[in-house]
PDB file of N, CA and C in Angstrom:
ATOM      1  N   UNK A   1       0.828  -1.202   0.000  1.00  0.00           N
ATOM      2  CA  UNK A   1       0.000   0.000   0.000  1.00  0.00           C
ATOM      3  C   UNK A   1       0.869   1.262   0.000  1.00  0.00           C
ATOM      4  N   UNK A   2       2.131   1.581   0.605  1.00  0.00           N
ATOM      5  CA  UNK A   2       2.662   2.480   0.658  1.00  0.00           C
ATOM      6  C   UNK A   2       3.487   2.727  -1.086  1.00  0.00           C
ATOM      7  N   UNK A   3       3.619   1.811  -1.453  1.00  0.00           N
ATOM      8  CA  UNK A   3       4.133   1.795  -3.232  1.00  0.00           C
ATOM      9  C   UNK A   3       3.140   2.603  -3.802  1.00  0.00           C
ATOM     10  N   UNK A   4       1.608   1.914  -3.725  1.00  0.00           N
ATOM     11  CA  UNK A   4       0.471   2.621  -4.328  1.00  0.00           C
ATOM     12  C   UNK A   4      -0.152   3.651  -4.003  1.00  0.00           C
ATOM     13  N   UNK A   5      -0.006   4.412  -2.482  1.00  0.00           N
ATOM     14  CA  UNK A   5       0.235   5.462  -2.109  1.00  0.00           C
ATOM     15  C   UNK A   5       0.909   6.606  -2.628  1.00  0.00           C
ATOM     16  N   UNK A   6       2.612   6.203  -2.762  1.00  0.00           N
ATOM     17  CA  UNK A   6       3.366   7.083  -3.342  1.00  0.00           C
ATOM     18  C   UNK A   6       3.332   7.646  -4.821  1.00  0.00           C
ATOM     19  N   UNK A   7       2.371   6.501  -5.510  1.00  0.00           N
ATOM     20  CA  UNK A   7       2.143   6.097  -6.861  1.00  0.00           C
ATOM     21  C   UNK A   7       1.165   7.307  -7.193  1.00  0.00           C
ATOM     22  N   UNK A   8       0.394   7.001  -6.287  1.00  0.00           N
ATOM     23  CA  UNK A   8      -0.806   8.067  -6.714  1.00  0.00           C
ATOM     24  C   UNK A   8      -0.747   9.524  -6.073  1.00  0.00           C
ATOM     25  N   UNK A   9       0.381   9.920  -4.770  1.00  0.00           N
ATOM     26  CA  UNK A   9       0.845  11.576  -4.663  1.00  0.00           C
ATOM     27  C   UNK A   9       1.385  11.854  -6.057  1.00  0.00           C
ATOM     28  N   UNK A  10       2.320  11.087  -6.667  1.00  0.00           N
ATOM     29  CA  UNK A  10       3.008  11.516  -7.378  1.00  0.00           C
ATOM     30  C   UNK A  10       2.042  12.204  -8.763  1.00  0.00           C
ATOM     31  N   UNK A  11       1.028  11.114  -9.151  1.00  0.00           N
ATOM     32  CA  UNK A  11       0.028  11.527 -10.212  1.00  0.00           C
ATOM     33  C   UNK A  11      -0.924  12.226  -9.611  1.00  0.00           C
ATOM     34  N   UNK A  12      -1.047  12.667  -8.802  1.00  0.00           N
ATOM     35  CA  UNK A  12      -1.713  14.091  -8.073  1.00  0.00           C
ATOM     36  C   UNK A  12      -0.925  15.012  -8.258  1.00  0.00           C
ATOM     37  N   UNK A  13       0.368  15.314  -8.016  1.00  0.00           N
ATOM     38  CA  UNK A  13       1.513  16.101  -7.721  1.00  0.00           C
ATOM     39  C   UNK A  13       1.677  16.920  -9.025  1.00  0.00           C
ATOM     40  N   UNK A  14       1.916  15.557 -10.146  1.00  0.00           N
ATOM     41  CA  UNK A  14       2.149  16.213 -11.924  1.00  0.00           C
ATOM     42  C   UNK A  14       0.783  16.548 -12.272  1.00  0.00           C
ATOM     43  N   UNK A  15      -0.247  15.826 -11.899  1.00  0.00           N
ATOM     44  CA  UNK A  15      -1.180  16.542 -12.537  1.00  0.00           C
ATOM     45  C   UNK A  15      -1.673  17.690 -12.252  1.00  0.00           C
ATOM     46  N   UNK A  16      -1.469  18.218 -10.800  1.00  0.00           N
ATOM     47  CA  UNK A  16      -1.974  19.113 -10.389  1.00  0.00           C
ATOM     48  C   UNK A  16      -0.845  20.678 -11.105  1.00  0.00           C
ATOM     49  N   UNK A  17      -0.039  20.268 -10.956  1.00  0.00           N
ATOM     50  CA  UNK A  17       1.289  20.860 -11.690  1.00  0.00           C
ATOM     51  C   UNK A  17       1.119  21.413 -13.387  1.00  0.00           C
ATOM     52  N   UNK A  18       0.068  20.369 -13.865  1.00  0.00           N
ATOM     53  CA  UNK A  18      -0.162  20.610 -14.982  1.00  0.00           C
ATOM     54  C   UNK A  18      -1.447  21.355 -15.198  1.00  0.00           C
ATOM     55  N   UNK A  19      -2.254  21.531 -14.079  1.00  0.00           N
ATOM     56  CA  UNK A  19      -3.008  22.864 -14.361  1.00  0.00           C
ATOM     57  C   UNK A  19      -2.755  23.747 -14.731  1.00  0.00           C
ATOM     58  N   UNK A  20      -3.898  24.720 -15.084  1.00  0.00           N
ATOM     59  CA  UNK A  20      -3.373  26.400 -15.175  1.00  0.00           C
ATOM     60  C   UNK A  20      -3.698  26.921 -14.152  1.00  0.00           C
ATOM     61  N   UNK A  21      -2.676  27.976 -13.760  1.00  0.00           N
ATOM     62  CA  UNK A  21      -2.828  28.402 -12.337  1.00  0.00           C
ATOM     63  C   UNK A  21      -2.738  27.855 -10.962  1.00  0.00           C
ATOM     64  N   UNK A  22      -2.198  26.160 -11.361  1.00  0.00           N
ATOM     65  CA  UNK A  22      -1.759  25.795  -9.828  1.00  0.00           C
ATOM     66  C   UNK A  22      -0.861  25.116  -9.824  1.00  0.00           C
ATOM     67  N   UNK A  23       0.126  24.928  -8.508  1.00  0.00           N
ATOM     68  CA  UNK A  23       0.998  24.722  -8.297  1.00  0.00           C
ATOM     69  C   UNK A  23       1.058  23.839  -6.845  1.00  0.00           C
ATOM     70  N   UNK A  24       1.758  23.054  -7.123  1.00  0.00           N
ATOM     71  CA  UNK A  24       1.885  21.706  -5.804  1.00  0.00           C
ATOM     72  C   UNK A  24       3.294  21.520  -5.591  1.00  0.00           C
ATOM     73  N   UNK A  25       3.569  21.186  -4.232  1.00  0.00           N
ATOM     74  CA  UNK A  25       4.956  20.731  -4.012  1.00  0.00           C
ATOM     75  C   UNK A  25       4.490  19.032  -3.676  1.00  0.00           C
ATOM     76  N   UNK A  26       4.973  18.234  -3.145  1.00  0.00           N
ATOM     77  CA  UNK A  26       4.484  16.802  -2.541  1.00  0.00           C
ATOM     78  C   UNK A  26       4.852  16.772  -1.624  1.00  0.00           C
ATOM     79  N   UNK A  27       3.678  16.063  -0.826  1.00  0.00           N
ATOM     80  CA  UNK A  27       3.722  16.412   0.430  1.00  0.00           C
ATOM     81  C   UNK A  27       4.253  15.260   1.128  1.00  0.00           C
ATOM     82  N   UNK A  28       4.486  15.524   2.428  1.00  0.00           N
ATOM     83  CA  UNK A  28       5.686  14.656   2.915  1.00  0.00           C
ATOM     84  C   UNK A  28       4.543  13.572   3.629  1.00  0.00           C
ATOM     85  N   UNK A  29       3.519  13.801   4.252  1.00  0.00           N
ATOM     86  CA  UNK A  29       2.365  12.469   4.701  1.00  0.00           C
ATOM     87  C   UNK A  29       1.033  12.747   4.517  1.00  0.00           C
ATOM     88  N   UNK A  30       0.214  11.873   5.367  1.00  0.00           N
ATOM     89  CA  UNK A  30      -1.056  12.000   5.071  1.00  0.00           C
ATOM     90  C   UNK A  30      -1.504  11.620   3.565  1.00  0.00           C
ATOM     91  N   UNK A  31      -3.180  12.029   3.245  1.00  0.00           N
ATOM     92  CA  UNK A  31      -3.342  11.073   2.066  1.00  0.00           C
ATOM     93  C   UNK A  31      -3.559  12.613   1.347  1.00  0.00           C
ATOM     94  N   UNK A  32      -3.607  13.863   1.303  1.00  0.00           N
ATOM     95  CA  UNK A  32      -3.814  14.703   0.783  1.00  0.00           C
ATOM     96  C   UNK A  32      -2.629  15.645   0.309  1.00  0.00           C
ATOM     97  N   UNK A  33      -3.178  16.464  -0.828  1.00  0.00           N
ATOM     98  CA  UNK A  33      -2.135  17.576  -1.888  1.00  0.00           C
ATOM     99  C   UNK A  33      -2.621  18.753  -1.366  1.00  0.00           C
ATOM    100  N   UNK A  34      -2.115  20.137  -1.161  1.00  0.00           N
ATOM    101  CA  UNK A  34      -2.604  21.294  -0.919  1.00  0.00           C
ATOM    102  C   UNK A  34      -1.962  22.370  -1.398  1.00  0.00           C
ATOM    103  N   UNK A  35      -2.449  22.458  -2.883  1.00  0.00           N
ATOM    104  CA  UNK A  35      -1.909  23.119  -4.036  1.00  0.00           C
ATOM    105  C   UNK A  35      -2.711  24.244  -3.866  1.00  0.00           C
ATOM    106  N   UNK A  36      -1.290  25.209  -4.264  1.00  0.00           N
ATOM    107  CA  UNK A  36      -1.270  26.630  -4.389  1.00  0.00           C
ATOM    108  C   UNK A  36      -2.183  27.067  -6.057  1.00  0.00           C
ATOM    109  N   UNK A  37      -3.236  27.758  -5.524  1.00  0.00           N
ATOM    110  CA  UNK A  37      -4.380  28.219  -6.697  1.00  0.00           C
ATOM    111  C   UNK A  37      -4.574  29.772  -6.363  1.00  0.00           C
ATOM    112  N   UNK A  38      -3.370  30.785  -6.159  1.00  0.00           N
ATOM    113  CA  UNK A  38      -3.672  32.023  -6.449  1.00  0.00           C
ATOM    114  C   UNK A  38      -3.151  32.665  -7.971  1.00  0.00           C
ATOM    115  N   UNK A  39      -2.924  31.489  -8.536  1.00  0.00           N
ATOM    116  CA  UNK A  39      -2.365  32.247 -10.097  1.00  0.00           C
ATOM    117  C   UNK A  39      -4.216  32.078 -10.458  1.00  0.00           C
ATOM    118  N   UNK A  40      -4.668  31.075 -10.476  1.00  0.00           N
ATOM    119  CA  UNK A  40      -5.893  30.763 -10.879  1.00  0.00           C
ATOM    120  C   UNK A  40      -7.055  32.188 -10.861  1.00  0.00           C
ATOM    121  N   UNK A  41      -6.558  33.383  -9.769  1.00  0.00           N
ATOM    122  CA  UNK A  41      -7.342  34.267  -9.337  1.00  0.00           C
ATOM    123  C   UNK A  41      -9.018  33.907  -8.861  1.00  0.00           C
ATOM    124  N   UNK A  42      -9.021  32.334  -8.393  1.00  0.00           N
ATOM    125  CA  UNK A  42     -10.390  32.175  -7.665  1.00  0.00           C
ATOM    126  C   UNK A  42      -9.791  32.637  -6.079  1.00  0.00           C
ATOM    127  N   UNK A  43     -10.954  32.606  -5.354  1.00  0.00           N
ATOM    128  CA  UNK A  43     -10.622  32.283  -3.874  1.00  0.00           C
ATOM    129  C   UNK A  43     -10.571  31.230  -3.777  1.00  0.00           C
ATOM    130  N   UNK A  44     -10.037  30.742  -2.463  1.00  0.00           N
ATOM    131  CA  UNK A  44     -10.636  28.958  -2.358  1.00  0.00           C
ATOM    132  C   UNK A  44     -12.178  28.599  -1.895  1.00  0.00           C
ATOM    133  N   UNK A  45     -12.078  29.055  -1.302  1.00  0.00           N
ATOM    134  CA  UNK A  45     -13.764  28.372  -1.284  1.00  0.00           C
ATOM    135  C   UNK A  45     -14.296  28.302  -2.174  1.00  0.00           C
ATOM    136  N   UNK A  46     -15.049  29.732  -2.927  1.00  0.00           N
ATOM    137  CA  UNK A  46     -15.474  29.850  -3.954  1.00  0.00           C
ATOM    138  C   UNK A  46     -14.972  28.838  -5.203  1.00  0.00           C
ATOM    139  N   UNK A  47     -13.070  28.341  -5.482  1.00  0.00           N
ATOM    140  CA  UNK A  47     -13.213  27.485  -6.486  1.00  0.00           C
ATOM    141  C   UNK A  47     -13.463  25.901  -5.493  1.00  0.00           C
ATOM    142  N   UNK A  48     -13.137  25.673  -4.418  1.00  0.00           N
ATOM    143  CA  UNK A  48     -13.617  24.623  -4.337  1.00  0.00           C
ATOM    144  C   UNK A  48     -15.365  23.997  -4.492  1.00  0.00           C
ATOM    145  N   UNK A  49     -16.787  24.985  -3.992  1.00  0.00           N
ATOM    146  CA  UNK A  49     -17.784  25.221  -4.173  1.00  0.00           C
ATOM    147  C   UNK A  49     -18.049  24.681  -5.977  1.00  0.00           C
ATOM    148  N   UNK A  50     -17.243  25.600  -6.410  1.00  0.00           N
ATOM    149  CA  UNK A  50     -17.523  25.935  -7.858  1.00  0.00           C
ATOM    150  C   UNK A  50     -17.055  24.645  -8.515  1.00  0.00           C
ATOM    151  N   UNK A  51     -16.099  23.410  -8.391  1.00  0.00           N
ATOM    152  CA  UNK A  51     -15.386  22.258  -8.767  1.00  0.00           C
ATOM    153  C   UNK A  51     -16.548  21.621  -8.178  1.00  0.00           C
ATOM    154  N   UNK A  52     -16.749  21.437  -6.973  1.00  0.00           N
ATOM    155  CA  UNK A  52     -17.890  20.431  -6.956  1.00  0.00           C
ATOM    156  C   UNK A  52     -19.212  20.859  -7.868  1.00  0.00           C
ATOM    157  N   UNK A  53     -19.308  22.016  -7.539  1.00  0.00           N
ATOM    158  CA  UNK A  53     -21.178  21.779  -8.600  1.00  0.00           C
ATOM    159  C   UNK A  53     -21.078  21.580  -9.643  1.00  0.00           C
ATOM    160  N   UNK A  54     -19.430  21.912 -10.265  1.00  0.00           N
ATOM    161  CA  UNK A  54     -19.536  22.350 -12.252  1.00  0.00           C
ATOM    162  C   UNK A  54     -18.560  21.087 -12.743  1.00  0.00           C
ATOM    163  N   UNK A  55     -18.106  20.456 -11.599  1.00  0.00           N
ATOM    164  CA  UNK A  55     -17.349  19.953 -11.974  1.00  0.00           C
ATOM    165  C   UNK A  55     -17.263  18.340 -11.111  1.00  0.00           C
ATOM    166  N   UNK A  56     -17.838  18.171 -10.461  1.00  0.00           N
ATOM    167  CA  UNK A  56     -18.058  17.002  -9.718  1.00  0.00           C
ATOM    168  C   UNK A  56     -16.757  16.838  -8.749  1.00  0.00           C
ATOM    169  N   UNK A  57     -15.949  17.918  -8.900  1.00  0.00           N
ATOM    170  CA  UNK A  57     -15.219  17.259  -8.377  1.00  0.00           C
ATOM    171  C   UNK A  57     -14.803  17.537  -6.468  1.00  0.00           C
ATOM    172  N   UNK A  58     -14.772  16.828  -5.437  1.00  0.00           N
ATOM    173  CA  UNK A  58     -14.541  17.396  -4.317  1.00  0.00           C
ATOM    174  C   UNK A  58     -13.090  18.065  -3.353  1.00  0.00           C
ATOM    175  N   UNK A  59     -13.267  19.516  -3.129  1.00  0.00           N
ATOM    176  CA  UNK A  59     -11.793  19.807  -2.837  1.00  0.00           C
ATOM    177  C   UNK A  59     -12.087  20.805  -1.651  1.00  0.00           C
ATOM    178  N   UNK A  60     -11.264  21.173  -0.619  1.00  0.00           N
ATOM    179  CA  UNK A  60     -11.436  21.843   0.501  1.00  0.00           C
ATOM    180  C   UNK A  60     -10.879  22.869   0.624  1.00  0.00           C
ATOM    181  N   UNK A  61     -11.345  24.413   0.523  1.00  0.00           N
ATOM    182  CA  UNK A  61     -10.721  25.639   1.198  1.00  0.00           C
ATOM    183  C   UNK A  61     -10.430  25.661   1.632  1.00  0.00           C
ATOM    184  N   UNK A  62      -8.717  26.288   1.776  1.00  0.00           N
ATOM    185  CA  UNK A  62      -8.225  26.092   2.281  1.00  0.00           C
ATOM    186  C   UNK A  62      -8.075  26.804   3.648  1.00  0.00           C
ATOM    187  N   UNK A  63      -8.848  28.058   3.820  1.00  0.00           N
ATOM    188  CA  UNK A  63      -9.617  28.764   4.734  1.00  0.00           C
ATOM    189  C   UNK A  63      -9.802  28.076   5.883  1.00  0.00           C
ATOM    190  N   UNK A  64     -10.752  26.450   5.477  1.00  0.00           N
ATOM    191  CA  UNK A  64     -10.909  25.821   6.293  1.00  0.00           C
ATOM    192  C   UNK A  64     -10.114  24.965   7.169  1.00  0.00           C
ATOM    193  N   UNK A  65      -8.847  25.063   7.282  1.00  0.00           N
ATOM    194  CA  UNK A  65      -7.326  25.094   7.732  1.00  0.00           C
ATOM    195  C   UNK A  65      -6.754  25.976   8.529  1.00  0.00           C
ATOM    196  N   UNK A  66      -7.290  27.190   8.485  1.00  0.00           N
ATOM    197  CA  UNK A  66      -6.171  28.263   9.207  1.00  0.00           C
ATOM    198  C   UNK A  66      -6.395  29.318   8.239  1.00  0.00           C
ATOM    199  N   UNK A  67      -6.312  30.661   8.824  1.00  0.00           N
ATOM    200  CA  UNK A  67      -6.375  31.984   8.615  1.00  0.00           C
ATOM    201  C   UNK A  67      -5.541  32.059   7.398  1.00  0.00           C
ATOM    202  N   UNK A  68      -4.370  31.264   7.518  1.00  0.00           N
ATOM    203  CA  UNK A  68      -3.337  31.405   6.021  1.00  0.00           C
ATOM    204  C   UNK A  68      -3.760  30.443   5.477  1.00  0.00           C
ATOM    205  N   UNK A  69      -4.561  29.812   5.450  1.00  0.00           N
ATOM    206  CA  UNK A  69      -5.359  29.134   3.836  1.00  0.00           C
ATOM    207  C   UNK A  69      -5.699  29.819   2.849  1.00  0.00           C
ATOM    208  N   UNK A  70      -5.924  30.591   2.677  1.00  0.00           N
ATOM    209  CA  UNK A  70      -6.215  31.091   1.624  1.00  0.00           C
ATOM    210  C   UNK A  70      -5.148  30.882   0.351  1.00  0.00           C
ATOM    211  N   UNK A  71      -5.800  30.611  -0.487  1.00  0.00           N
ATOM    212  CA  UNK A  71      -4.965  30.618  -1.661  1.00  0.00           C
ATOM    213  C   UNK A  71      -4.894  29.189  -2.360  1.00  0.00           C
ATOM    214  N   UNK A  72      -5.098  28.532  -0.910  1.00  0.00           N
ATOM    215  CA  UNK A  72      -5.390  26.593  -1.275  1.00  0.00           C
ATOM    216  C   UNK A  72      -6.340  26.415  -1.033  1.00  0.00           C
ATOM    217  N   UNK A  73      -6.291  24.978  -1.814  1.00  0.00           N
ATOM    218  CA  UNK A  73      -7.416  23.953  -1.469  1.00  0.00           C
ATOM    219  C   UNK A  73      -7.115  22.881  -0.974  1.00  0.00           C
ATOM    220  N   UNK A  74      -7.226  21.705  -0.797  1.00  0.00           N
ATOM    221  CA  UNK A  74      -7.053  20.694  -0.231  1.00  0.00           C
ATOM    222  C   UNK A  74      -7.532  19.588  -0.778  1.00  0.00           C
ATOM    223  N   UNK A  75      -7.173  17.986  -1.457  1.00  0.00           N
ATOM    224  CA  UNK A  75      -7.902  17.363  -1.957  1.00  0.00           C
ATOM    225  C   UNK A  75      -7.234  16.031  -1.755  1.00  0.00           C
ATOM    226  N   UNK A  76      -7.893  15.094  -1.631  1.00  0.00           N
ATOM    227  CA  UNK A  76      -7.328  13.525  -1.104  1.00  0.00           C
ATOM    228  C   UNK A  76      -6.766  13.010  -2.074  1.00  0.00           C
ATOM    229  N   UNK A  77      -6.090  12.052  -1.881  1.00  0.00           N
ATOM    230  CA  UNK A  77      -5.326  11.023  -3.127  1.00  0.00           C
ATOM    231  C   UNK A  77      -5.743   9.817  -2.626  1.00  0.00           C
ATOM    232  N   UNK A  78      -6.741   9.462  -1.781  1.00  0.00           N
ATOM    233  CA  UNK A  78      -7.242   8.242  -1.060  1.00  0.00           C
ATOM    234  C   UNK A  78      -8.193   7.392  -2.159  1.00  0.00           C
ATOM    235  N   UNK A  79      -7.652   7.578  -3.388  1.00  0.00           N
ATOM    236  CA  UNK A  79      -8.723   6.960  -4.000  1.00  0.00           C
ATOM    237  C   UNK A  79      -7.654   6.129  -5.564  1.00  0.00           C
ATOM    238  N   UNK A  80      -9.052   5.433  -6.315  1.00  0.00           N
ATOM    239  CA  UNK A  80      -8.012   4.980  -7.475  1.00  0.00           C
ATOM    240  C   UNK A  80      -7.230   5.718  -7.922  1.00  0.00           C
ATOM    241  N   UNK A  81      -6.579   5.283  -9.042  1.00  0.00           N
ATOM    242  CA  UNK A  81      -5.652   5.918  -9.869  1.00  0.00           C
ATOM    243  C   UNK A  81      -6.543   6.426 -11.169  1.00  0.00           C
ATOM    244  N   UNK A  82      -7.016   5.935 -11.464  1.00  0.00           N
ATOM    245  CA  UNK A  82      -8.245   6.068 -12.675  1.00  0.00           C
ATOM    246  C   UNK A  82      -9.352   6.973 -11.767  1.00  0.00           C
ATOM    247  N   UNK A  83      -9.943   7.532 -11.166  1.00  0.00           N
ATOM    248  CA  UNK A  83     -10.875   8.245  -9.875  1.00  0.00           C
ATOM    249  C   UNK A  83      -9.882   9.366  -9.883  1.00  0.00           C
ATOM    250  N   UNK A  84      -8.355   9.747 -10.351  1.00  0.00           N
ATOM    251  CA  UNK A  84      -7.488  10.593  -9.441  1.00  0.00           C
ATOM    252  C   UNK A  84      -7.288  11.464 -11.066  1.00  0.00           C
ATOM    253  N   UNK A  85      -7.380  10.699 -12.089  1.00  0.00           N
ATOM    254  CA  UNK A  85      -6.801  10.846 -12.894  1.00  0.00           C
ATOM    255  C   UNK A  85      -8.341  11.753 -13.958  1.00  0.00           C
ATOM    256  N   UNK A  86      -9.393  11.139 -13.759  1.00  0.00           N
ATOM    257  CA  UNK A  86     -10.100  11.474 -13.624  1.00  0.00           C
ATOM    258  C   UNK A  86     -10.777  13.007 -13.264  1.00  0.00           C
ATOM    259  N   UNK A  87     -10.252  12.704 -11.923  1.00  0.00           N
ATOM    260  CA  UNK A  87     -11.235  14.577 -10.639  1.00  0.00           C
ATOM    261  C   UNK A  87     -10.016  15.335 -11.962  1.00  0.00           C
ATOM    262  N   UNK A  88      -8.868  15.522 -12.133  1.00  0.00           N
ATOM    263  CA  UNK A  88      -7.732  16.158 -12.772  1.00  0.00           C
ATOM    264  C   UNK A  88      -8.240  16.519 -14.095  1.00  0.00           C
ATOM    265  N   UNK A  89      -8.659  15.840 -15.029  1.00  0.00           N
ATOM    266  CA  UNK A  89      -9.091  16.337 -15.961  1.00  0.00           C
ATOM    267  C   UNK A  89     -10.400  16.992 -16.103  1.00  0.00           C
ATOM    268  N   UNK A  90     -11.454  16.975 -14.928  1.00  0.00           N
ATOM    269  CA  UNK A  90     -12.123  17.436 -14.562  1.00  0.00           C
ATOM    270  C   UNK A  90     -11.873  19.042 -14.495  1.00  0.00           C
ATOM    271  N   UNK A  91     -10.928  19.214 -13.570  1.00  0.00           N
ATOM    272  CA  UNK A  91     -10.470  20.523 -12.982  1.00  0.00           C
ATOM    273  C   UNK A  91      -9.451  20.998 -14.189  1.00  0.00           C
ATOM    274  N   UNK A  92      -8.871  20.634 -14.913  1.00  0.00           N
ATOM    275  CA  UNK A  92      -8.312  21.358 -16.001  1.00  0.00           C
ATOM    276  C   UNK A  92      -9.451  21.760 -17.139  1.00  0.00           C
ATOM    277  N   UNK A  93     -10.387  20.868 -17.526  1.00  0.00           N
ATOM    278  CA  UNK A  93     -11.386  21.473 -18.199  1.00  0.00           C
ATOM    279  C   UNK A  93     -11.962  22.417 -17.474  1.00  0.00           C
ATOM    280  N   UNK A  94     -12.637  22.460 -15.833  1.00  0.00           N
ATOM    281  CA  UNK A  94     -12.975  23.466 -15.177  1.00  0.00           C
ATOM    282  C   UNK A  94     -12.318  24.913 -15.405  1.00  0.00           C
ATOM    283  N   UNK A  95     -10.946  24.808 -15.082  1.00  0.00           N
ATOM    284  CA  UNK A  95     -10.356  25.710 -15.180  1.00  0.00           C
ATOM    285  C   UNK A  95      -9.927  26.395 -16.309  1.00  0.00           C
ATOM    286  N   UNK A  96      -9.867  25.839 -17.284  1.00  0.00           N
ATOM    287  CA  UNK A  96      -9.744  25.788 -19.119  1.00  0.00           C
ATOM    288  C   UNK A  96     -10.727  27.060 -19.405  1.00  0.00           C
ATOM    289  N   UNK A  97     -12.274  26.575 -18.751  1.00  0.00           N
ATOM    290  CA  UNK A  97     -12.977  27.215 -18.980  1.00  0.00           C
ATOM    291  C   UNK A  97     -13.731  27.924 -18.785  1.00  0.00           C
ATOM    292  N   UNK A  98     -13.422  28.321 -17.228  1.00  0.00           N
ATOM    293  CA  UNK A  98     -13.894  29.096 -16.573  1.00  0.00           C
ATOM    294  C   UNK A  98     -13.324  30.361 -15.689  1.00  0.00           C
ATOM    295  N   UNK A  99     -13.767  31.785 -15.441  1.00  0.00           N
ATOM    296  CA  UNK A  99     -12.892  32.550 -15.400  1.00  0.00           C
ATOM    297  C   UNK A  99     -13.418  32.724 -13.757  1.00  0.00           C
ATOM    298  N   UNK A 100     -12.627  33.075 -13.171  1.00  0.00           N
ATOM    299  CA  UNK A 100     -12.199  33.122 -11.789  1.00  0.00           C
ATOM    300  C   UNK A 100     -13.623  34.398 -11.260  1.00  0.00           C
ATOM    301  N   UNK A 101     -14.323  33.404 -10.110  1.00  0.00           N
ATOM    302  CA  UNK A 101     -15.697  34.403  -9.913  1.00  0.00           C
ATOM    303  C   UNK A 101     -15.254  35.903  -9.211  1.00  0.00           C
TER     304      UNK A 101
END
């Protein structure tokens, strides 16, 4: 499990990397990424809100963390690889096509 763990930060990590407007380092534990989305010019809440209704996909403000959240979101890697690979192309079409509320 820890192989397939690392397997799937990593394809969180590049994919998230390969957005527009966000940026991830990898994180050292836990099952979650908490990529930097102020190039994106959403807030976080607002784009996390906005990914789930338009986009199915589920991600956490980073607000909801601490006063210096802002700017992130938060989103699990606790899931398949195909499910991960998936929410990602989700959120690049999201973001592709939608302009920051």
């Amino acid at each position: 499990m820890v192989a397939e763990f690392d397997k799937r930060r990593k394809l969180v990590v590049e994919g998230l990397n390969r957005l527009p407007g966000i940026s991830a380092i990898v994180p050292k534990g836990a099952f979650y990424a908490f990529p930097n989305i102020k190039a994106t010019g959403w807030k976080a809440k607002a784009l996390a809100s906005a990914l789930l209704e338009d986009a199915g996909v589920a991600t956490i403000g980073g607000p909801d963390f601490g006063v210096h959240g802002e700017g992130y979101i938060r989103l699990s890697y606790a899931n398949s690889a195909e499910n991960i690979s998936r929410a990602l192309g989700r959120m690049g079409d999201f973001l592709s096509s939608r302009k920051a509320a």
